[in-house]
Protein backbone atom coordinates (compact mmCIF):
# COMPACT_ATOMS: atom_id res chain seq x y z
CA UNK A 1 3.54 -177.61 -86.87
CA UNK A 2 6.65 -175.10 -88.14
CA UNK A 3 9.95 -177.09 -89.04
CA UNK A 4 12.45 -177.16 -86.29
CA UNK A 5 15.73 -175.37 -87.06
CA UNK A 6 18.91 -177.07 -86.31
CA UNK A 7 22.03 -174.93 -86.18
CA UNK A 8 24.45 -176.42 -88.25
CA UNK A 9 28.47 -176.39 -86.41
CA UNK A 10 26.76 -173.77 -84.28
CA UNK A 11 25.93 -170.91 -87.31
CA UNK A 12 27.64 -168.96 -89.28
CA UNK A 13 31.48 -168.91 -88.78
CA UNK A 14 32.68 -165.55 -88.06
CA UNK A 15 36.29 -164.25 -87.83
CA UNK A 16 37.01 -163.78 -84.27
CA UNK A 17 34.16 -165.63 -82.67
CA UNK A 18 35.71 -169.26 -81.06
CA UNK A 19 33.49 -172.45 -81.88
CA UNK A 20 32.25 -172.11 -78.20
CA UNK A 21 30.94 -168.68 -79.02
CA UNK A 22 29.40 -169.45 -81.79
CA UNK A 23 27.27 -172.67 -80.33
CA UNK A 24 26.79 -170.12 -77.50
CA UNK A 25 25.01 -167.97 -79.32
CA UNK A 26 23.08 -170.03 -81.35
CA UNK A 27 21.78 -171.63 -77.97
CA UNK A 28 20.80 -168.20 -76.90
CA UNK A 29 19.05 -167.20 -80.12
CA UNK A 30 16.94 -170.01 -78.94
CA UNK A 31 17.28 -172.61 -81.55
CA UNK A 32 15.52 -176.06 -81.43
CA UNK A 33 18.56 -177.95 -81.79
CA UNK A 34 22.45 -177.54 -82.20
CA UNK A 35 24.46 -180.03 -84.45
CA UNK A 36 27.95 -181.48 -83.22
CA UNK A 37 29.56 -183.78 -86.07
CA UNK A 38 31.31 -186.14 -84.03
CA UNK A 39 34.53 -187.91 -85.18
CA UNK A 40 37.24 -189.61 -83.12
CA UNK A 41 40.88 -189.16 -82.82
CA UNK A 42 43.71 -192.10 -82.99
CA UNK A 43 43.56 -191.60 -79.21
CA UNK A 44 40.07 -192.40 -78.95
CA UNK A 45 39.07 -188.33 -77.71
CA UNK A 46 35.60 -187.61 -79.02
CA UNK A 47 35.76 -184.44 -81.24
CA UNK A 48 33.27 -182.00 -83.01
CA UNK A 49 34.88 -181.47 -86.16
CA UNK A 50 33.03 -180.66 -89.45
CA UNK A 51 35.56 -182.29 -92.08
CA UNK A 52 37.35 -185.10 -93.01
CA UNK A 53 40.67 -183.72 -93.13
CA UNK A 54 42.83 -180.25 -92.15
CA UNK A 55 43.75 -177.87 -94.30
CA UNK A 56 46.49 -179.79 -94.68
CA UNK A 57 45.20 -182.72 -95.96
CA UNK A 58 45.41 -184.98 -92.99
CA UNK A 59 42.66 -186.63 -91.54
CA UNK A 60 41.33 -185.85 -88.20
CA UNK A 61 41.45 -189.98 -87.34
CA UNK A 62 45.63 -189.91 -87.97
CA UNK A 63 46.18 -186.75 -85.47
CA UNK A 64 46.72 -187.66 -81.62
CA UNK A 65 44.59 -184.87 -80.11
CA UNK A 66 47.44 -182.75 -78.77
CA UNK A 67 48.49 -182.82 -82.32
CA UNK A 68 45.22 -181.58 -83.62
CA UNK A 69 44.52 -178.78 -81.14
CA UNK A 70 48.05 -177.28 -82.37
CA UNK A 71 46.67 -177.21 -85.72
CA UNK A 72 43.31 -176.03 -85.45
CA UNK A 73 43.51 -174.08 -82.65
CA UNK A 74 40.25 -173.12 -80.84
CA UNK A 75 37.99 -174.85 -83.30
CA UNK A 76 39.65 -178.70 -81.92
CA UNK A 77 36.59 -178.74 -79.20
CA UNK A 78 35.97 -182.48 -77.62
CA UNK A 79 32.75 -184.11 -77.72
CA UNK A 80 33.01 -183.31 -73.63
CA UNK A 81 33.18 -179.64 -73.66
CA UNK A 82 30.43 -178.96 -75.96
CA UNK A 83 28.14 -181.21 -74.13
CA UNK A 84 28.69 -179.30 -70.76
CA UNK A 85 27.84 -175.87 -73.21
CA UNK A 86 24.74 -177.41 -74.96
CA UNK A 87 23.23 -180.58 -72.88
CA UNK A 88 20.35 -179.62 -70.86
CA UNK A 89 20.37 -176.01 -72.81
CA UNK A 90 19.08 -177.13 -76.10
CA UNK A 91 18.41 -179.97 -78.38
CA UNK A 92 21.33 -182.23 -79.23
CA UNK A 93 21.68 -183.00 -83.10
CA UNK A 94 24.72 -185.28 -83.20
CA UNK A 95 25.92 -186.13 -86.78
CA UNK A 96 28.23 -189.52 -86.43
CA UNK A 97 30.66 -188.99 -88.98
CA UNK A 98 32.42 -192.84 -89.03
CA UNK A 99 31.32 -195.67 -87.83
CA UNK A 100 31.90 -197.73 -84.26
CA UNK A 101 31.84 -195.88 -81.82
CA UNK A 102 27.90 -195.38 -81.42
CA UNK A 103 27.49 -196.69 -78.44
CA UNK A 104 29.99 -194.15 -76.52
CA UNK A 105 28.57 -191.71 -78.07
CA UNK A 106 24.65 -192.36 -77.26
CA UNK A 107 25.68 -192.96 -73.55
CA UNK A 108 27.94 -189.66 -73.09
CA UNK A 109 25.03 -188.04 -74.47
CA UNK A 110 22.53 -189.79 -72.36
CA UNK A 111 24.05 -189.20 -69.01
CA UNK A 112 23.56 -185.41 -69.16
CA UNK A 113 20.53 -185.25 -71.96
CA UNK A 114 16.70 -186.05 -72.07
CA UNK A 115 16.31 -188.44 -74.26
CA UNK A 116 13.44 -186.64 -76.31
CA UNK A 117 16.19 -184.06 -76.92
CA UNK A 118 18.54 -186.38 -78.61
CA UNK A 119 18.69 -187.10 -82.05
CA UNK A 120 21.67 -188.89 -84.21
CA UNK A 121 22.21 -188.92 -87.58
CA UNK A 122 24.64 -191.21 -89.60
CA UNK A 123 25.31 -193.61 -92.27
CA UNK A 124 23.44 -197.09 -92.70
CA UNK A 125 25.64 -199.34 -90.29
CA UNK A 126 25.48 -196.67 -87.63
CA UNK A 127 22.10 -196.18 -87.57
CA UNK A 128 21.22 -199.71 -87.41
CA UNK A 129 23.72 -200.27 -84.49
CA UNK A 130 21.95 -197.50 -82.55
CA UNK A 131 18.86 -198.16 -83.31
CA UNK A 132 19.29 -201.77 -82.38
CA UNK A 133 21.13 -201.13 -78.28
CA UNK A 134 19.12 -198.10 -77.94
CA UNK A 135 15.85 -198.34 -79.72
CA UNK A 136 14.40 -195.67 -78.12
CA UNK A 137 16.59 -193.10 -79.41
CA UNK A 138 15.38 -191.12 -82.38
CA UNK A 139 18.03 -192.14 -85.70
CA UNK A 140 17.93 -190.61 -89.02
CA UNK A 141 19.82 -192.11 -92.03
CA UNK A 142 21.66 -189.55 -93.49
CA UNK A 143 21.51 -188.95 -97.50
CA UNK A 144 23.40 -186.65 -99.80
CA UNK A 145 27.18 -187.10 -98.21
CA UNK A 146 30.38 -186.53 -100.94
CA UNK A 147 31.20 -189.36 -103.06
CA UNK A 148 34.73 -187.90 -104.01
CA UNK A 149 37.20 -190.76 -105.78
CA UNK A 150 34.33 -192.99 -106.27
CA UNK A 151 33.89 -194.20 -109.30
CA UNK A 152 30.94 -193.71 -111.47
CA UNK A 153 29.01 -196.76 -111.32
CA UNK A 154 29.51 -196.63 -107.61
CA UNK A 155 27.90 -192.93 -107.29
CA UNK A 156 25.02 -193.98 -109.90
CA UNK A 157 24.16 -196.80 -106.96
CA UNK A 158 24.49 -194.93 -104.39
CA UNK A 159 22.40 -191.48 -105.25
CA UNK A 160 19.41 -193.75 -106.54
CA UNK A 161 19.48 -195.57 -103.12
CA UNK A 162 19.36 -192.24 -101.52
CA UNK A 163 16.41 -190.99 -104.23
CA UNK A 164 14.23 -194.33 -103.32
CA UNK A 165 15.21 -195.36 -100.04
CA UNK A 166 12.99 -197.56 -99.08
CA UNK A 167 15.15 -200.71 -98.37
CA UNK A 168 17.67 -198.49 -97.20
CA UNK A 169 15.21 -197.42 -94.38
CA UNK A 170 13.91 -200.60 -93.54
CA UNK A 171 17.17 -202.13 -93.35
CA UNK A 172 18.74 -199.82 -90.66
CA UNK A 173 15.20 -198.72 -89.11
CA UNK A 174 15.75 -195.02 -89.16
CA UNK A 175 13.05 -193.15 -87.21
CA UNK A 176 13.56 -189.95 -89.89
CA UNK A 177 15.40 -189.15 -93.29
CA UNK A 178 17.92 -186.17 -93.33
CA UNK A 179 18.72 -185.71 -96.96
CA UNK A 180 20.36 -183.15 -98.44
CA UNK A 181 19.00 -180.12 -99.93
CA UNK A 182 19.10 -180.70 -103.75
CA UNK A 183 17.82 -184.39 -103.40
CA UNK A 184 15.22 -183.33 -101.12
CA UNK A 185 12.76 -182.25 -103.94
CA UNK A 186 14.31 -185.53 -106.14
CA UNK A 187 11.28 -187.58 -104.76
CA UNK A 188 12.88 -187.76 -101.67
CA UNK A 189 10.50 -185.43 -99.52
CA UNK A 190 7.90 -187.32 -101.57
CA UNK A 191 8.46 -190.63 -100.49
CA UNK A 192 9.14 -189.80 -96.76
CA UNK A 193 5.03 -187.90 -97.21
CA UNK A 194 4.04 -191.35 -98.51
CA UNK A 195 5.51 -193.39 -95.41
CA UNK A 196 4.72 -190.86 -92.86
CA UNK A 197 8.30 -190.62 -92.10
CA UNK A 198 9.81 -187.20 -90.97
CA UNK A 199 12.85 -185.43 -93.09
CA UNK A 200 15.39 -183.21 -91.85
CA UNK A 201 16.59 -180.99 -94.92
CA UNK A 202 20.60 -180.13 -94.76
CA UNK A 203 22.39 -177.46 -95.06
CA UNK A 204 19.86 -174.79 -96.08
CA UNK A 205 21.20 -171.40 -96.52
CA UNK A 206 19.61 -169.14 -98.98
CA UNK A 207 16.89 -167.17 -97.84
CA UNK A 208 14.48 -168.45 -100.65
CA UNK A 209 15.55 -171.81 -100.14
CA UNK A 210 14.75 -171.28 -95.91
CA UNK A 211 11.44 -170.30 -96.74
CA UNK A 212 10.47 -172.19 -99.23
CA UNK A 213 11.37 -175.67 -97.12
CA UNK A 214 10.01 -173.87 -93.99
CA UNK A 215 6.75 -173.71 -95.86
CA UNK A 216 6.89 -177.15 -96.96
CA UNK A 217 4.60 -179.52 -94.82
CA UNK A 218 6.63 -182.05 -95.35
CA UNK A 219 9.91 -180.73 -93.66
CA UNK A 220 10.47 -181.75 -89.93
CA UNK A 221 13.90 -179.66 -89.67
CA UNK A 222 15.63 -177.39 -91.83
CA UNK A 223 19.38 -177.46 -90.83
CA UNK A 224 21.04 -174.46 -91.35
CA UNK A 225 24.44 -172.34 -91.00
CA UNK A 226 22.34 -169.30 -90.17
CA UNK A 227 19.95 -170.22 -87.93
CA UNK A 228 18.90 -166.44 -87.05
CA UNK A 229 17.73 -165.96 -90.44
CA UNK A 230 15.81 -169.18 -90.35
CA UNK A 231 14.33 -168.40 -86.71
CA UNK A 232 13.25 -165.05 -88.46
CA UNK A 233 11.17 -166.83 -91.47
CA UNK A 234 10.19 -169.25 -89.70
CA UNK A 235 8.50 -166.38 -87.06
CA UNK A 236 7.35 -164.58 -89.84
């Protein structure tokens, strides 16, 4: 079976195109799933926001979401609105960036999606809160994420957790793996073969890197900025 192709904040950002449009038109290009990375404001609105902070160094969780919309203009898009452009239309890939809110999250999604067309991925604690209120839900434990400002005995810990993950996996019962793409080939990919396990490969986006994990029997998704260039490998 061919990798599925997730599209990554809905593609390729070009100048011009709103977030809508671009989720829009990955939908249409007829992509197996789109991913929304899901954070919350400090007045508890669900947004889809790729990064930590704004360009001017705030982070998302300080801003009220009036606040945040006059900063980032068309790209502040709530959880809401990009579930009544996606759910129903196309897989839902939702990336929890923080923990605690899980559970609002699953059941907004829920109400208007299959369930077989729901997948989450997160850290450790969110994973295992999901997977224990809604064990039917399909969870991966996310691997790969920034370290920034920790220090290194921390990051040493941390990446060789990530490159044998075994007791991270049991732990938090993640249904899948979805590392990133330069640990993938760090036995990663390898040890998911040897447990049967499936692994979602982020954020591919060179062509010979899209083909060669397309390829790869042991890739269950290759997440991508430009999903139209992975659709066309993939076809090819």
């Amino acid at each position: 079976m061919k990798p599925l192709i997730s599209a990554h904040r809905g593609g390729h950002i070009v100048d011009g195109q709103s977030a809508i449009e671009r989720y829009r038109h990955a939908i249409a290009q007829r992509v197996d799933y789109v991913e929304f990375d899901v954070r919350r404001t400090r007045d508890r609105i669900m947004v889809v926001c790729h990064d930590d902070c704004t360009v001017s160094g705030r982070a998302i969780r300080e801003f009220a979401y009036q606040d945040l919309t006059e900063e980032l203009g068309g790209e502040a898009l709530t959880f809401d609105q990009l579930l009544e452009v996606a759910a129903g239309r196309v897989g839902l890939h939702l990336d929890l960036k923080e923990p605690g809110y899980e559970a609002e999250v699953v059941e907004r999604a829920l109400a208007v999606s299959p369930i077989d067309r729901l997948v989450i991925t997160s850290g450790d604690q969110a994973v295992r809160s999901i997977k224990q209120r809604f064990p039917e839900v399909r969870a991966g434990l996310s691997l790969g994420d920034e370290l920034l400002g920790a220090p290194p005995w921390r990051r040493l810990a941390v990446r060789l957790s990530e490159v044998f993950p075994g007791r991270r996996l049991e732990s938090c019962h993640a249904d899948f793996v979805a590392v990133h793409h330069q640990l993938a080939d760090v036995n990663v990919l390898r040890h998911c073969a040897r447990r049967g396990m499936p692994a979602w490969v982020w954020t591919v986006d060179e062509d010979a890197a899209m083909a060669r994990f397309l390829a790869d029997g042991r890739v269950a998704a290759l997440i991508t900025n430009r999903p139209e260039t992975a659709l066309r490998i993939r076809s090819g």
